[in-house]
N, C-alpha and C. Protein backbone atom coordinates (compact mmCIF):
# COMPACT_ATOMS: atom_id res chain seq x y z
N UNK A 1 -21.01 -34.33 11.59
CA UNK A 1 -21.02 -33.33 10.53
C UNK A 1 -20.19 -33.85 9.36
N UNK A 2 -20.70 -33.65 8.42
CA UNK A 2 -19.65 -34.37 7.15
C UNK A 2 -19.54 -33.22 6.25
N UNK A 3 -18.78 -33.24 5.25
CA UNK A 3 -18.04 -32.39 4.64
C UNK A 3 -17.98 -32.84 2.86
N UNK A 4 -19.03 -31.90 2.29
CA UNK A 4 -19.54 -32.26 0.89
C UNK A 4 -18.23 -32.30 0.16
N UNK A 5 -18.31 -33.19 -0.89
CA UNK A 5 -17.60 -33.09 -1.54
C UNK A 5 -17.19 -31.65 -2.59
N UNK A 6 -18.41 -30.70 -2.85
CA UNK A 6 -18.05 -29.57 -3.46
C UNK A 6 -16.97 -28.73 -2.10
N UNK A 7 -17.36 -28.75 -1.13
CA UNK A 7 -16.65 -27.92 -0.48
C UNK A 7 -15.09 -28.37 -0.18
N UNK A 8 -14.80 -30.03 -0.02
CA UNK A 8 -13.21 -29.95 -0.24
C UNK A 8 -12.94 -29.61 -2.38
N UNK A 9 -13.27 -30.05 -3.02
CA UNK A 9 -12.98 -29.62 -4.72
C UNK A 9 -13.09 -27.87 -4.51
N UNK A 10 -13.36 -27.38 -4.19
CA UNK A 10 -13.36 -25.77 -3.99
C UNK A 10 -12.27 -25.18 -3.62
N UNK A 11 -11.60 -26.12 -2.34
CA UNK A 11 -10.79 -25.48 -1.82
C UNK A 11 -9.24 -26.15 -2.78
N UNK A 12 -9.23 -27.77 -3.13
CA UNK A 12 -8.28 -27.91 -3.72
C UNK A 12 -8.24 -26.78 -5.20
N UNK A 13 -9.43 -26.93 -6.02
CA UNK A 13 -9.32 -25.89 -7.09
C UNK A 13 -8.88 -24.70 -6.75
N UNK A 14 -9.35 -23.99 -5.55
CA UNK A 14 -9.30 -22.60 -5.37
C UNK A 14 -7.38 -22.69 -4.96
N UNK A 15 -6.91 -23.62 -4.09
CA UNK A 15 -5.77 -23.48 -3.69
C UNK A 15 -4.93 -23.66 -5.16
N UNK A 16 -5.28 -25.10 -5.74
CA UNK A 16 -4.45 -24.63 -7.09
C UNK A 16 -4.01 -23.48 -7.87
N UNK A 17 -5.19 -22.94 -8.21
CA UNK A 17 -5.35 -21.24 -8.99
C UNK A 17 -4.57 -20.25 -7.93
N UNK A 18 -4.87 -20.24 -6.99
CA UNK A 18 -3.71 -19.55 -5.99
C UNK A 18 -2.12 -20.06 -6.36
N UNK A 19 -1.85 -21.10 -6.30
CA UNK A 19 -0.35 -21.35 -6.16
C UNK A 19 -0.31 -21.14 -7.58
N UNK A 20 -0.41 -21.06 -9.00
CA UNK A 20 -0.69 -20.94 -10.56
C UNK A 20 -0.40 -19.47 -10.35
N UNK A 21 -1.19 -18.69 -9.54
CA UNK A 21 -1.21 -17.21 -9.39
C UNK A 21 0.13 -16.22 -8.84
N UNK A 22 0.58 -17.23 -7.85
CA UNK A 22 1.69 -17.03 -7.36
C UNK A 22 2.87 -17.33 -7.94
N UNK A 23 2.77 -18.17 -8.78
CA UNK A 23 3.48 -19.11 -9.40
C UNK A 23 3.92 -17.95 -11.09
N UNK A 24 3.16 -17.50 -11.26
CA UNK A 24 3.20 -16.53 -12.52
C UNK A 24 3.56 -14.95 -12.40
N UNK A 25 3.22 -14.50 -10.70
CA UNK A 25 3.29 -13.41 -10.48
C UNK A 25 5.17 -13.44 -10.31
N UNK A 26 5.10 -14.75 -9.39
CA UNK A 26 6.84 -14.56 -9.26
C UNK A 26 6.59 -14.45 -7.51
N UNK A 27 5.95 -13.54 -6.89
CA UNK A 27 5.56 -13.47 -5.35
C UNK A 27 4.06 -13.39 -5.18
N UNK A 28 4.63 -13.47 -3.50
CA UNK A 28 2.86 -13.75 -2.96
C UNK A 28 2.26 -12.38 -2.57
N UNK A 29 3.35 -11.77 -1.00
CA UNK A 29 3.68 -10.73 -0.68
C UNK A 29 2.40 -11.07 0.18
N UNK A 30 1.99 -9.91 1.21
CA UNK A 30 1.32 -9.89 2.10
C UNK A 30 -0.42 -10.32 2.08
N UNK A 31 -0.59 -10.22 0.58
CA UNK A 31 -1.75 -10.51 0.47
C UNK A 31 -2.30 -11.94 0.06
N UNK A 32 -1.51 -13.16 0.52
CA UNK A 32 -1.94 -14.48 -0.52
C UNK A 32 -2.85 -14.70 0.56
N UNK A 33 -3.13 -14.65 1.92
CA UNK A 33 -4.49 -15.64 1.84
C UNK A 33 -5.58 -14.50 2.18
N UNK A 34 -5.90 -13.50 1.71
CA UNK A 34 -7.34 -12.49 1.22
C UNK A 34 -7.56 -13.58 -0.44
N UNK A 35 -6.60 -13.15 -1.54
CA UNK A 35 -6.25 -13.95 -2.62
C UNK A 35 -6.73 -15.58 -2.69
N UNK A 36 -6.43 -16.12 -1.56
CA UNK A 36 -7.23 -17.50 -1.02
C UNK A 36 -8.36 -17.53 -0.69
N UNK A 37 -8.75 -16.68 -0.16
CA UNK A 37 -10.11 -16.91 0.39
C UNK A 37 -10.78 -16.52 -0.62
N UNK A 38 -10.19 -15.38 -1.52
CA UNK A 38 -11.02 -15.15 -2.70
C UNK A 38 -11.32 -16.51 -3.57
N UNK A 39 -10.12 -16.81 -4.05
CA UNK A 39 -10.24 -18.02 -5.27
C UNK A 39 -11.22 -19.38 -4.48
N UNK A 40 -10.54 -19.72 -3.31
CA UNK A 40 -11.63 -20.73 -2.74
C UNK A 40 -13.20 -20.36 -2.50
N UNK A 41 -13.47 -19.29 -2.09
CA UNK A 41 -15.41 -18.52 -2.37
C UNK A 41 -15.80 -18.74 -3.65
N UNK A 42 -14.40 -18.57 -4.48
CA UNK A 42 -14.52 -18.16 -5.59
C UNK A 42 -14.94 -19.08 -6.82
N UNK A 43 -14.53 -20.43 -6.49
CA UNK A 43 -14.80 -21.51 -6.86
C UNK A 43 -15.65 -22.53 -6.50
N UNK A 44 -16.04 -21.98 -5.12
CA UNK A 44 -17.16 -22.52 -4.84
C UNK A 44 -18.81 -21.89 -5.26
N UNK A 45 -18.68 -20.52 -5.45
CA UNK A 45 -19.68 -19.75 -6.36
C UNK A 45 -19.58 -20.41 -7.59
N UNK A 46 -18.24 -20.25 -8.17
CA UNK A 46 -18.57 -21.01 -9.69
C UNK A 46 -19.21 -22.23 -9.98
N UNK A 47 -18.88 -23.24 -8.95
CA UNK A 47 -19.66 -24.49 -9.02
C UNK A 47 -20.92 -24.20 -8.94
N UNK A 48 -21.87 -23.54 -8.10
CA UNK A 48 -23.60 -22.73 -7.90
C UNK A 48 -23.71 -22.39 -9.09
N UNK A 49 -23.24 -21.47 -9.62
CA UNK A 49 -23.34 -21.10 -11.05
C UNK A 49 -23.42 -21.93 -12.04
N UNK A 50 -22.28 -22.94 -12.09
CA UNK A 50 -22.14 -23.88 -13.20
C UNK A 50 -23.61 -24.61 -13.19
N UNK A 51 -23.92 -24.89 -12.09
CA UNK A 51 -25.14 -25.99 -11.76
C UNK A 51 -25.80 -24.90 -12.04
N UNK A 52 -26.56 -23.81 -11.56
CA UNK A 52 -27.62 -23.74 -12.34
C UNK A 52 -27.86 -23.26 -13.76
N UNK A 53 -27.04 -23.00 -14.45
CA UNK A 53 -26.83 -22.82 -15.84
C UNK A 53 -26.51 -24.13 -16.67
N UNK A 54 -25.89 -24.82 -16.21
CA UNK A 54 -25.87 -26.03 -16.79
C UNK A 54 -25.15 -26.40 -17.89
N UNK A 55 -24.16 -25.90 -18.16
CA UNK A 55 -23.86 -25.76 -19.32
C UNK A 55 -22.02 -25.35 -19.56
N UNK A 56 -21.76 -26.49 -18.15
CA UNK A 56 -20.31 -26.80 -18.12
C UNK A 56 -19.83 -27.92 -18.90
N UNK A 57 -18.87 -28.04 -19.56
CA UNK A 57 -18.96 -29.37 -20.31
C UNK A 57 -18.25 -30.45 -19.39
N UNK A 58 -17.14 -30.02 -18.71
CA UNK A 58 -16.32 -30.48 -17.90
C UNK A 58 -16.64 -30.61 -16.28
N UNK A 59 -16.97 -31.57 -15.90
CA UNK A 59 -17.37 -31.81 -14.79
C UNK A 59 -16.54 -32.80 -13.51
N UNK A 60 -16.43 -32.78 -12.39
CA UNK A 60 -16.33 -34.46 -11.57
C UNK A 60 -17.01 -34.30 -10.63
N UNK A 61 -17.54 -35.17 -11.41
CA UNK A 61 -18.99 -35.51 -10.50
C UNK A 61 -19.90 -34.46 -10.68
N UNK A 62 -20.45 -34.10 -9.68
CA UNK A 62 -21.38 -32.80 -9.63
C UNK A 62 -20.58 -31.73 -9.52
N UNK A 63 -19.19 -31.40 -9.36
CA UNK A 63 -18.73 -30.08 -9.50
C UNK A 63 -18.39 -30.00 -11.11
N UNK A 64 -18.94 -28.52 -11.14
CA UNK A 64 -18.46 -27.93 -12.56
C UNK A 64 -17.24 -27.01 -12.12
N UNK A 65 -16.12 -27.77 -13.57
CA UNK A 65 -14.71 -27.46 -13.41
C UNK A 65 -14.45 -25.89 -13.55
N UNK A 66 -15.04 -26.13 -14.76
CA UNK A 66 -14.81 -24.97 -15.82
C UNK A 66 -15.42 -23.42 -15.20
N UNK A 67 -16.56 -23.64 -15.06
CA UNK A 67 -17.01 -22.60 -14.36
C UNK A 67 -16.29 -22.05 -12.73
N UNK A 68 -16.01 -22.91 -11.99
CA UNK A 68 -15.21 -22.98 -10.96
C UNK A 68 -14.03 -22.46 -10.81
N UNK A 69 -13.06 -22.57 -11.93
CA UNK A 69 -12.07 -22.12 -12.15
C UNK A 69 -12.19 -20.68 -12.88
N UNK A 70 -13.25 -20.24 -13.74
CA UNK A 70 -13.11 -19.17 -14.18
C UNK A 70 -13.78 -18.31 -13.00
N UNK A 71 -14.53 -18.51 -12.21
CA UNK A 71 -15.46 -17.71 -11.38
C UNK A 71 -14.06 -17.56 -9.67
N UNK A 72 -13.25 -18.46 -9.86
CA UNK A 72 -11.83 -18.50 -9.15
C UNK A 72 -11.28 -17.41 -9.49
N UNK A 73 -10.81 -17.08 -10.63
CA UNK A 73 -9.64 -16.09 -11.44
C UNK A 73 -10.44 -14.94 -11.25
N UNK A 74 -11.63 -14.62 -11.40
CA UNK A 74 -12.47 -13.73 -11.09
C UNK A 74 -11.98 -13.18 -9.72
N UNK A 75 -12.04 -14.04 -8.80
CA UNK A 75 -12.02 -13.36 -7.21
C UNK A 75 -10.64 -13.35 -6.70
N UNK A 76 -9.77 -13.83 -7.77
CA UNK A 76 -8.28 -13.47 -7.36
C UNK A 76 -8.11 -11.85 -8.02
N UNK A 77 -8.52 -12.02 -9.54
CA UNK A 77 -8.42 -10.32 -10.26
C UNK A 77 -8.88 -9.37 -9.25
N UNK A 78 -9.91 -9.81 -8.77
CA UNK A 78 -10.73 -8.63 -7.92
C UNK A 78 -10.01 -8.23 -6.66
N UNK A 79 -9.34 -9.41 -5.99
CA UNK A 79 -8.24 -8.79 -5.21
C UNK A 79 -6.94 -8.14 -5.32
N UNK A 80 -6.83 -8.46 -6.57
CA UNK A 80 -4.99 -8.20 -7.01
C UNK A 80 -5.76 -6.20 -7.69
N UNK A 81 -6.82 -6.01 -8.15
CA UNK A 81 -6.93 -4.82 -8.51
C UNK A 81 -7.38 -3.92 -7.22
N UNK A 82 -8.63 -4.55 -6.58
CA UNK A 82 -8.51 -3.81 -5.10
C UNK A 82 -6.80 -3.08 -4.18
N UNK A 83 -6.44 -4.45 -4.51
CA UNK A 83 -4.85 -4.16 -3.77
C UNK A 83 -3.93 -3.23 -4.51
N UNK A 84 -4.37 -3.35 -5.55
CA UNK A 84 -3.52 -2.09 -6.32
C UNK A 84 -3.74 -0.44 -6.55
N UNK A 85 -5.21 -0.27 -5.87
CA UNK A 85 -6.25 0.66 -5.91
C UNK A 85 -5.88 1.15 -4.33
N UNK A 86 -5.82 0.25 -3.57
CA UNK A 86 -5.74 1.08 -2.08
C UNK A 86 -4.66 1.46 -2.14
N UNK A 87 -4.40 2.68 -1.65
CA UNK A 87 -3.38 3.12 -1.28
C UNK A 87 -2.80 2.91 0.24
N UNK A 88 -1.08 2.69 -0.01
CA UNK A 88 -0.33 2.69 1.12
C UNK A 88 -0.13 3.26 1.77
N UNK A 89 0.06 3.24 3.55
CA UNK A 89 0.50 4.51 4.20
C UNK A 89 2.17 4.71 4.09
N UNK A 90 2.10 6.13 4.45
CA UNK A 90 3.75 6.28 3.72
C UNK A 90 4.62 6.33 4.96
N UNK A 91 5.50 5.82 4.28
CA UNK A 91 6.32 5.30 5.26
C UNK A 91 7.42 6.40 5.71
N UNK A 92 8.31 6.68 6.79
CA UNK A 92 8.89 7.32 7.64
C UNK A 92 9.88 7.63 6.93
N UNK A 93 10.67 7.36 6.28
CA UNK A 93 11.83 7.74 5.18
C UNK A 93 11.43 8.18 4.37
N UNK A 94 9.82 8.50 3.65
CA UNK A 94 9.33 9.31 2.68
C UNK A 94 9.00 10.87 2.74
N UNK A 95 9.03 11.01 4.22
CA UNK A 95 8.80 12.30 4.77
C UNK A 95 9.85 13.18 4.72
């Protein structure tokens, strides 16, 4: 079984934008690898995308950067607003 090159560039991009994410927020907190798995899906969709639109300027090789990375930040937002939307159960000193 071998292992495409888009799928390790996915995960280094996607892990980058994660630690960038973490890196800006200040913490990770309980949610960094939902946040991971987002940005790494997340960048691996963007590359599908980039390719069939075509119209990344920035490329290596056959992965598109640009798209990759923005379609990344996408599936980190989408978790960091989910996570801010669910509500917590309340805790025993709140009662």
């Amino acid at each position: 079984m071998a292992l495409g090159p888009a799928h390790v560039l996915a995960f280094l991009i996607g892990g980058f934008h994660v630690a960038l994410f973490v890196f800006l927020r200040g913490r990770g907190g309980g949610r960094i690898l939902l946040v991971a798995c987002a940005a790494i899906l997340g960048a691996w969709a963007g590359d599908a995308v980039g390719g069939r639109l075509g119209i990344d300027p920035v490329r290596i090789g056959d992965f598109h950067l640009i798209s990759a990375s923005i379609v990344a930040w996408v599936g980190i937002g989408f978790v960091a607003v989910i996570w801010v939307l669910v509500p917590t159960p309340a805790s025993e000193e709140s009662r």
